[in-house]
C-alpha atoms as a PDB file:
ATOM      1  CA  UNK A   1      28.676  63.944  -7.611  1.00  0.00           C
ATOM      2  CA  UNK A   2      29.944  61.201  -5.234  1.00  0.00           C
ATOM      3  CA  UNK A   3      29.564  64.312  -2.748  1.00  0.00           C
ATOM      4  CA  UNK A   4      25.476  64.856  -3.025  1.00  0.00           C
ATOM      5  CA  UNK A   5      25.258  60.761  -2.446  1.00  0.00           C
ATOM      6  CA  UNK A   6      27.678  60.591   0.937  1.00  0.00           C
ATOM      7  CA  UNK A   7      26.029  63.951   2.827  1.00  0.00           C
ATOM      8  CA  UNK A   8      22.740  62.033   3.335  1.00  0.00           C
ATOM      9  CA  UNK A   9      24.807  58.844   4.431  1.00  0.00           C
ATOM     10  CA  UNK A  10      26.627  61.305   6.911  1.00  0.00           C
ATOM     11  CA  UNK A  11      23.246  62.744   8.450  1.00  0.00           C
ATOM     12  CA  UNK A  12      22.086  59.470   9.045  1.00  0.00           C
ATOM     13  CA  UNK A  13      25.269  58.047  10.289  1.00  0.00           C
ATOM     14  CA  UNK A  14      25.391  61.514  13.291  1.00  0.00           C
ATOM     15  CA  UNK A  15      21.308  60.144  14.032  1.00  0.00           C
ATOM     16  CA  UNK A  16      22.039  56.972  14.375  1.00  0.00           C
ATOM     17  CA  UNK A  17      25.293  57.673  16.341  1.00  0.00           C
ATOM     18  CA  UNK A  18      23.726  60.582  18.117  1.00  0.00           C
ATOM     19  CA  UNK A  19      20.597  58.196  19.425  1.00  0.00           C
ATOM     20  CA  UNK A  20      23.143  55.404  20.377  1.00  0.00           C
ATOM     21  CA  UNK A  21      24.958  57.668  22.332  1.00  0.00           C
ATOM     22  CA  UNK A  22      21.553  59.064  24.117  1.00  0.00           C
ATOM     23  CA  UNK A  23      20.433  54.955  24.769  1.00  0.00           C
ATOM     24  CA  UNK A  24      24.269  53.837  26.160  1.00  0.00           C
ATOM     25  CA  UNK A  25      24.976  57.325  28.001  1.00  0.00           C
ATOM     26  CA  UNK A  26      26.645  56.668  31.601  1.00  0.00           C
ATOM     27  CA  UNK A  27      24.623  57.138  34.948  1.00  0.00           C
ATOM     28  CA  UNK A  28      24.446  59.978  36.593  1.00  0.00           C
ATOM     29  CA  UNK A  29      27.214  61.367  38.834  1.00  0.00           C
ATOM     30  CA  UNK A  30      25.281  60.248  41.862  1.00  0.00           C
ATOM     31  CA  UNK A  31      23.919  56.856  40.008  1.00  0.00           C
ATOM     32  CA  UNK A  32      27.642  56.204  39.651  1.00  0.00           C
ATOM     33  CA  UNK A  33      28.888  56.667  42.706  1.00  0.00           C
ATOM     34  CA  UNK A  34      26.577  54.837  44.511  1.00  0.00           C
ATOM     35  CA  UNK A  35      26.647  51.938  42.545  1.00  0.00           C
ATOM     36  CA  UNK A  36      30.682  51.928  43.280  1.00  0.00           C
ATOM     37  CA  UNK A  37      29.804  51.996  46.979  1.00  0.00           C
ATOM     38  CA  UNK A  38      27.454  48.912  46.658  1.00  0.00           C
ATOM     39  CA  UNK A  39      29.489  47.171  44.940  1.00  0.00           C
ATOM     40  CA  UNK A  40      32.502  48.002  47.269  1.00  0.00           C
ATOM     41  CA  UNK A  41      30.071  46.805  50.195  1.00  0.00           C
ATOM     42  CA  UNK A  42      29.205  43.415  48.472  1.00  0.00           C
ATOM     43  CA  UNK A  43      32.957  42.900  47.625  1.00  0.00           C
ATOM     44  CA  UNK A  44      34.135  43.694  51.703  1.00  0.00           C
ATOM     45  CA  UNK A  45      30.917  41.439  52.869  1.00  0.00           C
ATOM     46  CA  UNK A  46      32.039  38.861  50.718  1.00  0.00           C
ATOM     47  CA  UNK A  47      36.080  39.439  52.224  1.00  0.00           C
ATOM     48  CA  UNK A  48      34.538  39.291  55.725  1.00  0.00           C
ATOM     49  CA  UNK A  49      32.540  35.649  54.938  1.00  0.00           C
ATOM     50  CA  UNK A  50      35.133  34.035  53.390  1.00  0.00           C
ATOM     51  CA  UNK A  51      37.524  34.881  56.511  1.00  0.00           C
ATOM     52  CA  UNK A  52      35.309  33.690  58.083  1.00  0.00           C
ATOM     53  CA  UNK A  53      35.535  30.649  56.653  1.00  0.00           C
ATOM     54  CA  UNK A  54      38.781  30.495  56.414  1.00  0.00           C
ATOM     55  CA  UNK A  55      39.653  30.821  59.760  1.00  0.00           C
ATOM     56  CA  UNK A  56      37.362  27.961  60.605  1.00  0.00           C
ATOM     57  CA  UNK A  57      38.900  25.573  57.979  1.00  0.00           C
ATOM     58  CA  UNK A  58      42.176  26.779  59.709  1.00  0.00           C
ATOM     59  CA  UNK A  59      41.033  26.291  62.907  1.00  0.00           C
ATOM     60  CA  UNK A  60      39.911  22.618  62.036  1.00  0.00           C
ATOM     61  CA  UNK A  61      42.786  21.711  59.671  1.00  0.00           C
ATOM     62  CA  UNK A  62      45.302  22.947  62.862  1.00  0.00           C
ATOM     63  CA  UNK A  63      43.254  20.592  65.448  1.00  0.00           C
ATOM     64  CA  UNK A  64      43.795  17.540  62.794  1.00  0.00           C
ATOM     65  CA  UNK A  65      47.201  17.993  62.873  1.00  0.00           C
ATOM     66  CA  UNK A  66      47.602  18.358  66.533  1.00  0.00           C
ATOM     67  CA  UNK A  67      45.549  14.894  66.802  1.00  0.00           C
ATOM     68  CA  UNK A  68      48.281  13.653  64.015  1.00  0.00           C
ATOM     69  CA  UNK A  69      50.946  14.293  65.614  1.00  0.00           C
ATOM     70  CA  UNK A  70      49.456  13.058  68.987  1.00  0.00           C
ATOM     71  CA  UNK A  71      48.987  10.057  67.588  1.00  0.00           C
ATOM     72  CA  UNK A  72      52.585   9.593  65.983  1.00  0.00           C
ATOM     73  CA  UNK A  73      54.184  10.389  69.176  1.00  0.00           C
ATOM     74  CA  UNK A  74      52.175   7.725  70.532  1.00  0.00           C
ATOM     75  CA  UNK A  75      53.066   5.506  68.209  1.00  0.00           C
ATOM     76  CA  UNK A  76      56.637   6.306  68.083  1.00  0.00           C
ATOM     77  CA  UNK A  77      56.947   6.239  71.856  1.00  0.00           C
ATOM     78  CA  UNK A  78      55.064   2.900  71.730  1.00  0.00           C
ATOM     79  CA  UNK A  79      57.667   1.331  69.250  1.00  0.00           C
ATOM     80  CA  UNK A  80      60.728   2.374  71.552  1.00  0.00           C
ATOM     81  CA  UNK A  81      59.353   1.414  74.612  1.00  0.00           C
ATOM     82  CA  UNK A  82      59.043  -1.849  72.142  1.00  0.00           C
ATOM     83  CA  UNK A  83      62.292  -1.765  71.315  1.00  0.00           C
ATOM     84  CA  UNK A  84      63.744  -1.517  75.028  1.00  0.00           C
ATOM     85  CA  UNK A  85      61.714  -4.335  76.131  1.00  0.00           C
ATOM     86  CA  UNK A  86      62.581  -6.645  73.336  1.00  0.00           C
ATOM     87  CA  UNK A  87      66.312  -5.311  74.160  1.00  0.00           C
ATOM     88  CA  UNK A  88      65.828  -5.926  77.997  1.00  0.00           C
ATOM     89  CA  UNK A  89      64.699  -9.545  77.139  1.00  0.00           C
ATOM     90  CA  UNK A  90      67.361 -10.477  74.971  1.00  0.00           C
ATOM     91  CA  UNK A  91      69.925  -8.922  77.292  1.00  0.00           C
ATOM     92  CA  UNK A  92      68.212 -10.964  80.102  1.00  0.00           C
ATOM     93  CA  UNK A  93      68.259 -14.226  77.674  1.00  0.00           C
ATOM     94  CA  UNK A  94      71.793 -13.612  77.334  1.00  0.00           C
ATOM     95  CA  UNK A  95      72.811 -12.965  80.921  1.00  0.00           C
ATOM     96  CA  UNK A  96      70.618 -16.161  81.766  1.00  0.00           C
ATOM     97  CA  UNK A  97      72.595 -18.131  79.540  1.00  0.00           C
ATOM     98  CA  UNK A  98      75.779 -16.462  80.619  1.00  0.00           C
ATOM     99  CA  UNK A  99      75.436 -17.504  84.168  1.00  0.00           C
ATOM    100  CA  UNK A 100      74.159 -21.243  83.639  1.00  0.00           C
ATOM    101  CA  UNK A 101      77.528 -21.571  81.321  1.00  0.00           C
END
């Protein structure tokens, strides 16, 4: 008995599933194939911009450190040239005193 109940169940269940199917189907061949070569055009326009970029942010981040490290050399250069004077002045004091003793 259970039998006679489930076969109408089972008809609608192959309509239902059958019209789903027909709705959701894939593209065409062609659909499909040019959608992938959209798609693959977007994604290497999108790889070209953002080298693009990217070789300007390296291009700018490479000139701030050049100017960096222009300016620490400066500074360092600066500090020993510093340092010999302040040497050549006590070696002078010294010599100074050295001679009046």
């Amino acid at each position: 008995m259970e039998e006679k109940n489930s076969l109408p169940y089972f008809f609608l269940g192959l309509g239902v599933g059958l019209a789903v199917g027909l709705l959701f189907a894939p593209k065409s061949g062609e659909e499909t194939r040019a959608l992938i070569r959209g798609r693959a055009e977007e994604g290497r326009d999108l790889l070209r911009r953002k080298t693009e970029e990217l070789r300007g942010s390296a291009g700018d981040f490479l000139e701030r450190g050049r100017d960096a490290v222009s300016r620490q050399r400066e500074q360092v250069v600066a500090a020993v040239e510093a340092g010999r004077q302040a040497y050549r002045e006590t070696r002078g004091g010294e010599a100074a005193e050295g001679e009046a003793v």
